[in-house]
N, C-alpha and C. Protein backbone atom coordinates (compact mmCIF):
# COMPACT_ATOMS: atom_id res chain seq x y z
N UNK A 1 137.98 101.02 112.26
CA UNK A 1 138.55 100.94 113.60
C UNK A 1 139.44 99.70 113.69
N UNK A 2 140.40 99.98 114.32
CA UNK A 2 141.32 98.58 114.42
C UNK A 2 140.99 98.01 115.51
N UNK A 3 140.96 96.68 115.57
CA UNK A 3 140.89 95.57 116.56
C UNK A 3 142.30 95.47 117.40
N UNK A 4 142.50 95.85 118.82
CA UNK A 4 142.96 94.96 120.01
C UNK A 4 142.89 93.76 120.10
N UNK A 5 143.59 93.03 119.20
CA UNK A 5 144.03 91.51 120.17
C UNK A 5 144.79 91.55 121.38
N UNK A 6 144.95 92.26 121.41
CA UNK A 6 145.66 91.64 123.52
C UNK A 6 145.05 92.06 124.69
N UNK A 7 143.75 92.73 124.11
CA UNK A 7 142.84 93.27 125.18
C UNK A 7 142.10 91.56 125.81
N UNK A 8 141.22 92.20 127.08
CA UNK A 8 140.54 90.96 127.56
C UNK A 8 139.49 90.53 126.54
N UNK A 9 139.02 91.57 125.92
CA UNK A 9 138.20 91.55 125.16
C UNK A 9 138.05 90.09 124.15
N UNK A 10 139.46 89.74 123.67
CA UNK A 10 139.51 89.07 123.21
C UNK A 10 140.20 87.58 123.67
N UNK A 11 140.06 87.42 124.74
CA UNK A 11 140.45 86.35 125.78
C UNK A 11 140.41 85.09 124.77
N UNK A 12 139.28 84.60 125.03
CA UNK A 12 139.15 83.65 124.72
C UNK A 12 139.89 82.91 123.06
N UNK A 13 139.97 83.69 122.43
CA UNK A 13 141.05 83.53 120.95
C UNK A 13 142.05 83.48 121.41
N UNK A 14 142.29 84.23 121.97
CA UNK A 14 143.93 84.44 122.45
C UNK A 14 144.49 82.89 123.37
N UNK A 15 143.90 82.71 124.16
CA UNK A 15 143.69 81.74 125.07
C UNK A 15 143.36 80.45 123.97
N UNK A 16 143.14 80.23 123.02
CA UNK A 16 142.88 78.86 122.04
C UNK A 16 144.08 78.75 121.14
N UNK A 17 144.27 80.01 120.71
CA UNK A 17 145.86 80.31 120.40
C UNK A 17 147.19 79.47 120.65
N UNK A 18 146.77 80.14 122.37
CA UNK A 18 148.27 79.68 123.17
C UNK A 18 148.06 77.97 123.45
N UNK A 19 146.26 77.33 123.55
CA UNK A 19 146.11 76.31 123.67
C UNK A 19 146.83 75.11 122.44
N UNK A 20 146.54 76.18 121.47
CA UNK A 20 146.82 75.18 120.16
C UNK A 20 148.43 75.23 119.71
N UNK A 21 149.05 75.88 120.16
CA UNK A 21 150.59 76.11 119.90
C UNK A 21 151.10 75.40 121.53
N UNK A 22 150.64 75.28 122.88
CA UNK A 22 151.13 74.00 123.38
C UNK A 22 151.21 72.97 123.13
N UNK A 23 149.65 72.36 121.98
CA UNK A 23 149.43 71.17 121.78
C UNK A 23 150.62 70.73 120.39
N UNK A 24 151.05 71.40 119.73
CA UNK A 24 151.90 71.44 118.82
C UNK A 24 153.23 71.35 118.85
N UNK A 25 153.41 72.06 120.50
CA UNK A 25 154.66 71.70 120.98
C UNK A 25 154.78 70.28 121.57
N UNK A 26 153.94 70.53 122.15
CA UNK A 26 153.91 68.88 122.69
C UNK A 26 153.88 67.44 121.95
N UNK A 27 153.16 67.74 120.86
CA UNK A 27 153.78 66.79 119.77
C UNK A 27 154.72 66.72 118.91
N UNK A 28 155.16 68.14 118.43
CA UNK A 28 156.46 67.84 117.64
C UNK A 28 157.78 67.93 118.91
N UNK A 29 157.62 68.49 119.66
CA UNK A 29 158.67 69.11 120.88
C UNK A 29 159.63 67.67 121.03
N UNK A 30 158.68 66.66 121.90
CA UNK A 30 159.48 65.29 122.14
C UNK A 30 160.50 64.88 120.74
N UNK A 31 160.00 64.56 119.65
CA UNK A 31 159.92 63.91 118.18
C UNK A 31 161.41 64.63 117.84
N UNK A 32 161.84 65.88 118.15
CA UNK A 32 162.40 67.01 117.58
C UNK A 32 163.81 66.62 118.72
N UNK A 33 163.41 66.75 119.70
CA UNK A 33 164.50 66.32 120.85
C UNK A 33 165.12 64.69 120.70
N UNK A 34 164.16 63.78 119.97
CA UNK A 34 164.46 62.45 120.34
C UNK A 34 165.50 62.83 119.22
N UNK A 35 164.78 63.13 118.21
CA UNK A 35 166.20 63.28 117.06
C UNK A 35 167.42 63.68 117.28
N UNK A 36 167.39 64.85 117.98
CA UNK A 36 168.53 65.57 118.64
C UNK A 36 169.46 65.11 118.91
N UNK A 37 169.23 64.05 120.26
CA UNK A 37 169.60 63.36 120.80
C UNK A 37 169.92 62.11 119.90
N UNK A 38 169.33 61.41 119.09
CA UNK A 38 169.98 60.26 118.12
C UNK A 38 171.09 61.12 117.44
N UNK A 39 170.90 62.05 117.44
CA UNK A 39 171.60 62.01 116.39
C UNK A 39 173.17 62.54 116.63
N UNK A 40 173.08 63.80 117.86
CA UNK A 40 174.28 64.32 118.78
C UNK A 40 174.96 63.38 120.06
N UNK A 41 173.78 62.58 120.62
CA UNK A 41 174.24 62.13 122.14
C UNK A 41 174.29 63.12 123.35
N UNK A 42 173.54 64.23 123.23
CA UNK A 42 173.14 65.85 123.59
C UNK A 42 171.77 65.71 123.44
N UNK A 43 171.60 66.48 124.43
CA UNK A 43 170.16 66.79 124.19
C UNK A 43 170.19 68.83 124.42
N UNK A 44 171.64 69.40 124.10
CA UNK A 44 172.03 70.69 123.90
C UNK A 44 171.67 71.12 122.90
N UNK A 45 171.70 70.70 121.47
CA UNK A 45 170.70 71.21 120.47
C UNK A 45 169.25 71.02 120.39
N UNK A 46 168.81 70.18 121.13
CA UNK A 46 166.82 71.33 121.66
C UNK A 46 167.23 71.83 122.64
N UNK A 47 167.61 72.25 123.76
CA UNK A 47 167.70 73.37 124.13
C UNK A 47 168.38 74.64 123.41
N UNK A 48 169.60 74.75 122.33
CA UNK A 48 169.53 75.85 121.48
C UNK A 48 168.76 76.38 120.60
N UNK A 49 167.37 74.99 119.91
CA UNK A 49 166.64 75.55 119.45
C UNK A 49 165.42 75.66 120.06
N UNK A 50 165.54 75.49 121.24
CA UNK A 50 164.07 76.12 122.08
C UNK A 50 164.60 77.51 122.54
N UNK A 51 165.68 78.32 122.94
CA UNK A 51 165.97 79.36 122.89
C UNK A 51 166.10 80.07 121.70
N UNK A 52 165.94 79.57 120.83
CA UNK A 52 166.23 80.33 119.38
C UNK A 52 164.62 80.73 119.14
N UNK A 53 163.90 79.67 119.27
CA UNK A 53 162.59 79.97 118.86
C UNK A 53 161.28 80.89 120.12
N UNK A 54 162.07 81.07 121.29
CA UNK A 54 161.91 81.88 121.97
C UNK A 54 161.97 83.15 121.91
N UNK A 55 163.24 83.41 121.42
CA UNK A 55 163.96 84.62 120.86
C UNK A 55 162.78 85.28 119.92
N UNK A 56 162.74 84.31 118.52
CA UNK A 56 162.12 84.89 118.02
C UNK A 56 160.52 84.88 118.26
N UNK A 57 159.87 84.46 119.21
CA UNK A 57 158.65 85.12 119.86
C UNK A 57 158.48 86.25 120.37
N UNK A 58 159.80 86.62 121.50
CA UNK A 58 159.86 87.83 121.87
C UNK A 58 159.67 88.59 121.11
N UNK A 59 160.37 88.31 119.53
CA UNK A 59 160.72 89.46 118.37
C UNK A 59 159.09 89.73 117.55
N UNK A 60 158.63 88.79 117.90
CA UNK A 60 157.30 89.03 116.99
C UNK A 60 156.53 89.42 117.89
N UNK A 61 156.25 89.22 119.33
CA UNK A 61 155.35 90.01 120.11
C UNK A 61 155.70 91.50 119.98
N UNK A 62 156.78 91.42 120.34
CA UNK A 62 157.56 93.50 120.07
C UNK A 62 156.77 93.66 118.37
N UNK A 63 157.05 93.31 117.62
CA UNK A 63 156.83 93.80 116.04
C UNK A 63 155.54 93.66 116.26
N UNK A 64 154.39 92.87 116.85
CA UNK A 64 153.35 93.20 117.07
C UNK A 64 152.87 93.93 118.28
N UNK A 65 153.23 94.65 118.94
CA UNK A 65 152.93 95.48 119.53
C UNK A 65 153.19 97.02 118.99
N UNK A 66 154.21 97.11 118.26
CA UNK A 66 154.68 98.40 117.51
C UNK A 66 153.90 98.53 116.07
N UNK A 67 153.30 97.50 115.33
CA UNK A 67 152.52 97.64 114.67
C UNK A 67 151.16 98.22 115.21
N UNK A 68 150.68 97.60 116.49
CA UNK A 68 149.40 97.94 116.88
C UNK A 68 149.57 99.35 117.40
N UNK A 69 150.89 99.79 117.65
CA UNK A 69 150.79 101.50 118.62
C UNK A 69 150.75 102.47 117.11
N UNK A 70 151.59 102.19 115.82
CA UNK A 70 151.33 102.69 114.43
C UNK A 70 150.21 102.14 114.00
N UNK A 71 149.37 101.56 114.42
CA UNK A 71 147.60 101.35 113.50
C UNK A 71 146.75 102.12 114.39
N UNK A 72 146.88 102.88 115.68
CA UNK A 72 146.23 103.46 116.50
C UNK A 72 145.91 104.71 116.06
């Protein structure tokens, strides 16, 4: 039987998940921007690569959702 990760069922993983990928942002996020900024005088390249890496979240939630409707 295949496992539902996005059910409630599995809350709490899911939810430590998203906890542990804020905490990751939050430490490299600043570090990544300060550079940015040393290095452009912009702080427009972290915002192109916080939309870039957005992008590709969207793209991996879709590829995981279409995987889970073909494992059903």
């Amino acid at each position: 039987m295949v496992k539902i990760i996005f059910g409630s069922k599995y809350y709490n993983r899911n939810y430590g998940l998203i906890f542990i990928g804020y905490g990751i942002g939050a430490f490299v996020g600043p570090k990544i921007s300060a550079s940015f900024f040393d290095t452009t005088g912009s702080y427009v390249m972290g915002y192109i690569g916080s939309a870039i890496l957005a992008a590709l979240a969207i793209v991996l939630v879709l590829v995981a959702k279409k995987l889970q409707k073909t494992m059903n």
